[in-house]
N, C-alpha and C. Protein backbone atom coordinates (compact mmCIF):
# COMPACT_ATOMS: atom_id res chain seq x y z
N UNK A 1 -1.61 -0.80 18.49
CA UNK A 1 -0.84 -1.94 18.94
C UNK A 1 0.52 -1.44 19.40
N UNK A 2 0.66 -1.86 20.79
CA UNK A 2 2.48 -1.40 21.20
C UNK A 2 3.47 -2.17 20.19
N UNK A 3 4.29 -1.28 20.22
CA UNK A 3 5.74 -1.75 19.54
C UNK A 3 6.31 -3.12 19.91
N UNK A 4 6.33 -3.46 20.99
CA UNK A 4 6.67 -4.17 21.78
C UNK A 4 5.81 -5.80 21.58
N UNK A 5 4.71 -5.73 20.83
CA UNK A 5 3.91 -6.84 21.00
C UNK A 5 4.49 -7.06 19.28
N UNK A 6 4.89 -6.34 18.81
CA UNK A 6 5.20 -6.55 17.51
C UNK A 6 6.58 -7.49 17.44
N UNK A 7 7.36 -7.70 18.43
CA UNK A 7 8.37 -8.96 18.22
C UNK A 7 7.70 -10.12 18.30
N UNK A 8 6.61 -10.49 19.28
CA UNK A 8 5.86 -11.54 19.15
C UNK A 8 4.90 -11.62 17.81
N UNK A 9 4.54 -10.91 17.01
CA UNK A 9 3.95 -11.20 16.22
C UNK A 9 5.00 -11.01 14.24
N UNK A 10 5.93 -11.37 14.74
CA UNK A 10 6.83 -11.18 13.69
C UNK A 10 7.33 -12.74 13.97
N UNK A 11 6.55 -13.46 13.22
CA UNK A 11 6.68 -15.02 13.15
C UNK A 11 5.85 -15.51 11.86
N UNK A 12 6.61 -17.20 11.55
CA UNK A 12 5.60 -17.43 10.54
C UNK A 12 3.88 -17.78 10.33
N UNK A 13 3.33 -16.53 8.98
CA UNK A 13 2.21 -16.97 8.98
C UNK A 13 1.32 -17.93 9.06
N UNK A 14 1.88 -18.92 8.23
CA UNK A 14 1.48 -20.26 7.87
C UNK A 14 1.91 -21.52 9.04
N UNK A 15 1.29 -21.13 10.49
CA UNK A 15 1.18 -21.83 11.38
C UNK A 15 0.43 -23.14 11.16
N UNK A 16 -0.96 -22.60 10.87
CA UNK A 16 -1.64 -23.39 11.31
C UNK A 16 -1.39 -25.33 10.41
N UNK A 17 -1.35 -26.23 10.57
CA UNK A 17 -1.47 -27.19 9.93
C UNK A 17 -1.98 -27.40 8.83
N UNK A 18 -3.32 -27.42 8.81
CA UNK A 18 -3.63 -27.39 7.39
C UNK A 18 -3.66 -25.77 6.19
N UNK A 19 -2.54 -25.13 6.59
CA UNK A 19 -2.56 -23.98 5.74
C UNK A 19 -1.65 -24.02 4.99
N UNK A 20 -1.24 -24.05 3.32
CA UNK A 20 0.16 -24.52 2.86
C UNK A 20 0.65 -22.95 2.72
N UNK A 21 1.75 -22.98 1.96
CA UNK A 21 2.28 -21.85 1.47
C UNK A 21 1.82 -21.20 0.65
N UNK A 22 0.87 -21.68 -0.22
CA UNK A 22 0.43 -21.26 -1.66
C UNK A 22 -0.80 -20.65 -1.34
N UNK A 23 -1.39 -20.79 -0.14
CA UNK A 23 -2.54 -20.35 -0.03
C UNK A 23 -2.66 -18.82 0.74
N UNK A 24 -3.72 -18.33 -0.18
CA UNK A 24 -3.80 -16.21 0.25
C UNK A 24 -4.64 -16.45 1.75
N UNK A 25 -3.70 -16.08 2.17
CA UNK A 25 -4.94 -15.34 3.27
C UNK A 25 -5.65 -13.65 3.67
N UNK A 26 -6.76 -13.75 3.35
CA UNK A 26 -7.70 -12.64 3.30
C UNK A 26 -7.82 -11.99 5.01
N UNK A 27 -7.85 -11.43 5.13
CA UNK A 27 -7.90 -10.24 6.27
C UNK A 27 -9.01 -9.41 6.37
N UNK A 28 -9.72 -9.17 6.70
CA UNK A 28 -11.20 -7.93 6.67
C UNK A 28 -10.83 -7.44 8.25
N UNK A 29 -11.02 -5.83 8.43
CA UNK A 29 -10.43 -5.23 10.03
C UNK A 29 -10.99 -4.63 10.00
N UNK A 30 -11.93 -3.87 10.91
CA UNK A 30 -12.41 -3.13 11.11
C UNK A 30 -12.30 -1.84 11.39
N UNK A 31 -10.46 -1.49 11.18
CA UNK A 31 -10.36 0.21 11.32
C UNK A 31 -9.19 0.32 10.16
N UNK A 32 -8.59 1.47 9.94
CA UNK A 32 -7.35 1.63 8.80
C UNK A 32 -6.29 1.25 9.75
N UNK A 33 -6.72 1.46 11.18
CA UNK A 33 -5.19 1.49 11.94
C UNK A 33 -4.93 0.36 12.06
N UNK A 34 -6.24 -0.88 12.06
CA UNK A 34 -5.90 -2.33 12.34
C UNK A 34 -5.38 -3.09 10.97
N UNK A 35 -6.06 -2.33 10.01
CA UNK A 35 -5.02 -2.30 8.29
C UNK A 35 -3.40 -2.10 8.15
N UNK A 36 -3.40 -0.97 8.84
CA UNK A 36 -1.73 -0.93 8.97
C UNK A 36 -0.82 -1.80 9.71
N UNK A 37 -1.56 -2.05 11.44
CA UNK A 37 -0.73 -2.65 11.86
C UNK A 37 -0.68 -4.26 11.42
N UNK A 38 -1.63 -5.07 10.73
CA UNK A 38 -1.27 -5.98 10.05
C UNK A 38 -0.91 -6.28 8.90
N UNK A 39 -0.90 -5.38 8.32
CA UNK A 39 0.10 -4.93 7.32
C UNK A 39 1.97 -4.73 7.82
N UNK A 40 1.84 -3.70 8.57
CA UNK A 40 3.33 -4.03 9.11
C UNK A 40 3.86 -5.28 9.44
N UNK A 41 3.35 -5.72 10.63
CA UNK A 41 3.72 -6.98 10.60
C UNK A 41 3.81 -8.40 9.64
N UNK A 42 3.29 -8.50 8.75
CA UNK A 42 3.43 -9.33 7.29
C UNK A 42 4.86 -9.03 6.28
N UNK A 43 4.81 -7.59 6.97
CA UNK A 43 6.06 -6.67 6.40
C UNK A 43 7.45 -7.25 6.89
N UNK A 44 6.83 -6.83 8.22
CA UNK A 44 8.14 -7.56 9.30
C UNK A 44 8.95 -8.64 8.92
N UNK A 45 7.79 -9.68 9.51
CA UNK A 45 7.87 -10.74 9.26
C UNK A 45 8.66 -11.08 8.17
N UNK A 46 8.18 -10.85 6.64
CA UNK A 46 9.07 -10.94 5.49
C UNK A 46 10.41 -10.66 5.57
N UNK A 47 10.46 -9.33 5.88
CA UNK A 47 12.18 -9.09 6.66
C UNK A 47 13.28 -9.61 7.09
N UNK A 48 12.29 -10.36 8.17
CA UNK A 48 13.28 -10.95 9.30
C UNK A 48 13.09 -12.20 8.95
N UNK A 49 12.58 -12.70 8.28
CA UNK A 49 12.49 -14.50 8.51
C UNK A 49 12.85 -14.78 6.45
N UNK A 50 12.63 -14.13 5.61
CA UNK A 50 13.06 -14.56 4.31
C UNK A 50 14.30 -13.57 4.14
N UNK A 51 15.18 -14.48 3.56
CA UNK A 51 16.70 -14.04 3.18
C UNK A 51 16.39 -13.14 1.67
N UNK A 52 17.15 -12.14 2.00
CA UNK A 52 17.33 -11.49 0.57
C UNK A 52 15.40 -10.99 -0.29
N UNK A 53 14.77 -10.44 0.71
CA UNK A 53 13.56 -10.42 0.73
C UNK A 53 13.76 -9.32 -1.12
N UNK A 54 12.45 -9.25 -1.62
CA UNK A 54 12.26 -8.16 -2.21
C UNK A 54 10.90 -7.88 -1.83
N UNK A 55 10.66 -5.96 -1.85
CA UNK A 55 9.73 -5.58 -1.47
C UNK A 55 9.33 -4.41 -2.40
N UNK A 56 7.99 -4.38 -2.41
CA UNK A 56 7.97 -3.40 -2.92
C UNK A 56 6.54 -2.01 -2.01
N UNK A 57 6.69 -1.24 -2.52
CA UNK A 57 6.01 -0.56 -1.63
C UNK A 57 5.00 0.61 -2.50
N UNK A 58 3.75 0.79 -1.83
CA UNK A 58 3.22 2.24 -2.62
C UNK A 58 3.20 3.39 -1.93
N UNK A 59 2.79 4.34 -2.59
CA UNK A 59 2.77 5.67 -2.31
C UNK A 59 1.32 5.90 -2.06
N UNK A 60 1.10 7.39 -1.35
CA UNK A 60 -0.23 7.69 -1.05
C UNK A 60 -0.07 7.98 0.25
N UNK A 61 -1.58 7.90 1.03
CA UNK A 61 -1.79 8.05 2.24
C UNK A 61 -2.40 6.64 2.34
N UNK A 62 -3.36 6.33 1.74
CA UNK A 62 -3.30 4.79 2.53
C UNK A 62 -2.16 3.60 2.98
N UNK A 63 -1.30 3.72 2.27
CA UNK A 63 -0.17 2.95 3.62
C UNK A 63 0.88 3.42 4.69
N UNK A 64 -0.06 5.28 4.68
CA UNK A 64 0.79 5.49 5.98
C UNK A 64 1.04 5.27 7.25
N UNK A 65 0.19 4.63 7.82
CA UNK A 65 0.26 4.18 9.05
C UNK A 65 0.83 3.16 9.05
N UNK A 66 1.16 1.88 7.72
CA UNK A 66 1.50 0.75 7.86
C UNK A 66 3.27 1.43 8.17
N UNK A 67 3.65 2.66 7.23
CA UNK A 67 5.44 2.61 7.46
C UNK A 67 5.60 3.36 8.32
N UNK A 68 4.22 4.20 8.77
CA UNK A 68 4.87 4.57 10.43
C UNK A 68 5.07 3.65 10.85
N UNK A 69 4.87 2.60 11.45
CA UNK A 69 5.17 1.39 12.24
C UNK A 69 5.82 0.70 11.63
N UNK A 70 6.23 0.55 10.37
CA UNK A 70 7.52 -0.32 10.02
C UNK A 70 9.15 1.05 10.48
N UNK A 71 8.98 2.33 10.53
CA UNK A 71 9.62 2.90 10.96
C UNK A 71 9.84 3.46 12.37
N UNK A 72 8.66 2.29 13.08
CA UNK A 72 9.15 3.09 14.71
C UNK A 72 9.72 1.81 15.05
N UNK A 73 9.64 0.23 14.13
CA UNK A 73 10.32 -0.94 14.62
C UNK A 73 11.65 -0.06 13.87
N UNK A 74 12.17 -0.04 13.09
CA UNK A 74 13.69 0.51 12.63
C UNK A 74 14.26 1.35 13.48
N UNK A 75 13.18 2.04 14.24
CA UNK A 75 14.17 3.09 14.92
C UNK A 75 13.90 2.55 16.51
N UNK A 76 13.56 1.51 16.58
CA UNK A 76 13.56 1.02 17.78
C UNK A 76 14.71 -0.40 17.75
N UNK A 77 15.13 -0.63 16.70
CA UNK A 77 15.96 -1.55 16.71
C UNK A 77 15.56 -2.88 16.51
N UNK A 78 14.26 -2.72 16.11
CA UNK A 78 13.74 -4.50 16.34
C UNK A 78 13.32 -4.46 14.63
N UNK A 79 14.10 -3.82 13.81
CA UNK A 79 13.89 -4.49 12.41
C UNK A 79 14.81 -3.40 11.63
N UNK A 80 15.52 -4.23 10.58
CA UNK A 80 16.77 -3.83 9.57
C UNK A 80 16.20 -4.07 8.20
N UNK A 81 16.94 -2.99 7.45
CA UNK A 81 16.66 -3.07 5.96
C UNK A 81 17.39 -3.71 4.87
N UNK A 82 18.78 -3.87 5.66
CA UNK A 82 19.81 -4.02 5.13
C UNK A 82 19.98 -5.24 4.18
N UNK A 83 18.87 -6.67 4.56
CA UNK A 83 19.26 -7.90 3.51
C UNK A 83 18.12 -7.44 2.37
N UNK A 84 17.54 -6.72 2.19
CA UNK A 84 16.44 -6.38 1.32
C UNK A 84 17.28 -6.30 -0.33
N UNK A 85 16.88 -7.47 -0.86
CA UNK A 85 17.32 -7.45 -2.06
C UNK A 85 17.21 -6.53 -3.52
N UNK A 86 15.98 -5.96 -3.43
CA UNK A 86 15.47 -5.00 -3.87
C UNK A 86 14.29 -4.23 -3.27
N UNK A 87 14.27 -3.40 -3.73
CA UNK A 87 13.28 -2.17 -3.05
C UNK A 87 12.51 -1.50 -4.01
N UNK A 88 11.42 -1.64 -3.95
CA UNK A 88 10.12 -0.90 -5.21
C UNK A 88 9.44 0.08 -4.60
N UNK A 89 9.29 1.45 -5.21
CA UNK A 89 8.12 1.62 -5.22
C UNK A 89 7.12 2.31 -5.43
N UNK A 90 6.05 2.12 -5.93
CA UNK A 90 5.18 2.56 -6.99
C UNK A 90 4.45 3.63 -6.78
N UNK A 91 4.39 4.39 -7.62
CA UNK A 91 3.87 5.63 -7.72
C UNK A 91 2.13 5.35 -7.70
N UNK A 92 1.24 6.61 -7.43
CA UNK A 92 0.22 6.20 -7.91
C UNK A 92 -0.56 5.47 -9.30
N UNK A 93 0.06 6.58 -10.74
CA UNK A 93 -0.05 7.01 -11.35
C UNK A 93 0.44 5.62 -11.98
N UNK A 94 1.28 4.54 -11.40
CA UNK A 94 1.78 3.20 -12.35
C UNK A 94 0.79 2.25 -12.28
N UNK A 95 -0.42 2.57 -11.21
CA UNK A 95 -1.34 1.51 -11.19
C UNK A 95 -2.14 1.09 -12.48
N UNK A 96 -2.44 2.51 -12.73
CA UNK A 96 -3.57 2.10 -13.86
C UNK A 96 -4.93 2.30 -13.52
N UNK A 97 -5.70 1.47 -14.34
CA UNK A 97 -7.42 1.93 -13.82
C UNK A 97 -7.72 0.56 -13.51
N UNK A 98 -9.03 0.47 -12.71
CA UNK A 98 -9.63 -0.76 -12.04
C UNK A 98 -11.14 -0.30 -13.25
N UNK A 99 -11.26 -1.15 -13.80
CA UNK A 99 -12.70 -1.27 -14.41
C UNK A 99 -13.55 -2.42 -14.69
């Protein structure tokens, strides 16, 4: 996805009418890269449209492609870190086990 299509898609999720706030929306994509880039943008989005955001973030290789692209919008100027109220983020090793 160009950089560039990413200002248009840095808007609120919860368009549609009957979708409230409280409700998850599930995602299934068919590549890691289409994982990241909607991942970034959810990212974005949070950023730029909630005040005093907190975020938190993991480690690994699976969300690298999501902060390459939250870092080519920063260094392209079309997204700031600066109101971020707090900043997390988690090691592998804090997850725990899935059983």
């Amino acid at each position: 996805m160009a950089l560039s299509s990413f200002r248009e898609d840095i808007m609120p999720l919860n368009q549609h009418p009957e979708q409230s706030a409280q409700m998850m929306e599930i995602r299934i994509l068919p590549t890691p890269e289409m994982v990241g880039e909607s991942a970034a943008g959810i990212i974005a989005h949070q950023i730029v449209h909630k005040p005093d955001p907190v975020i938190g973030f993991a480690t690994g290789r699976t969300p690298t492609d999501t902060y390459r692209i939250l870092q080519a919008l920063y260094g392209d100027g079309m997204l700031s870190f600066r109101r971020i109220q707090d900043l997390r983020i988690f090691l592998k090793h804090d997850y725990g086990r899935c059983r």
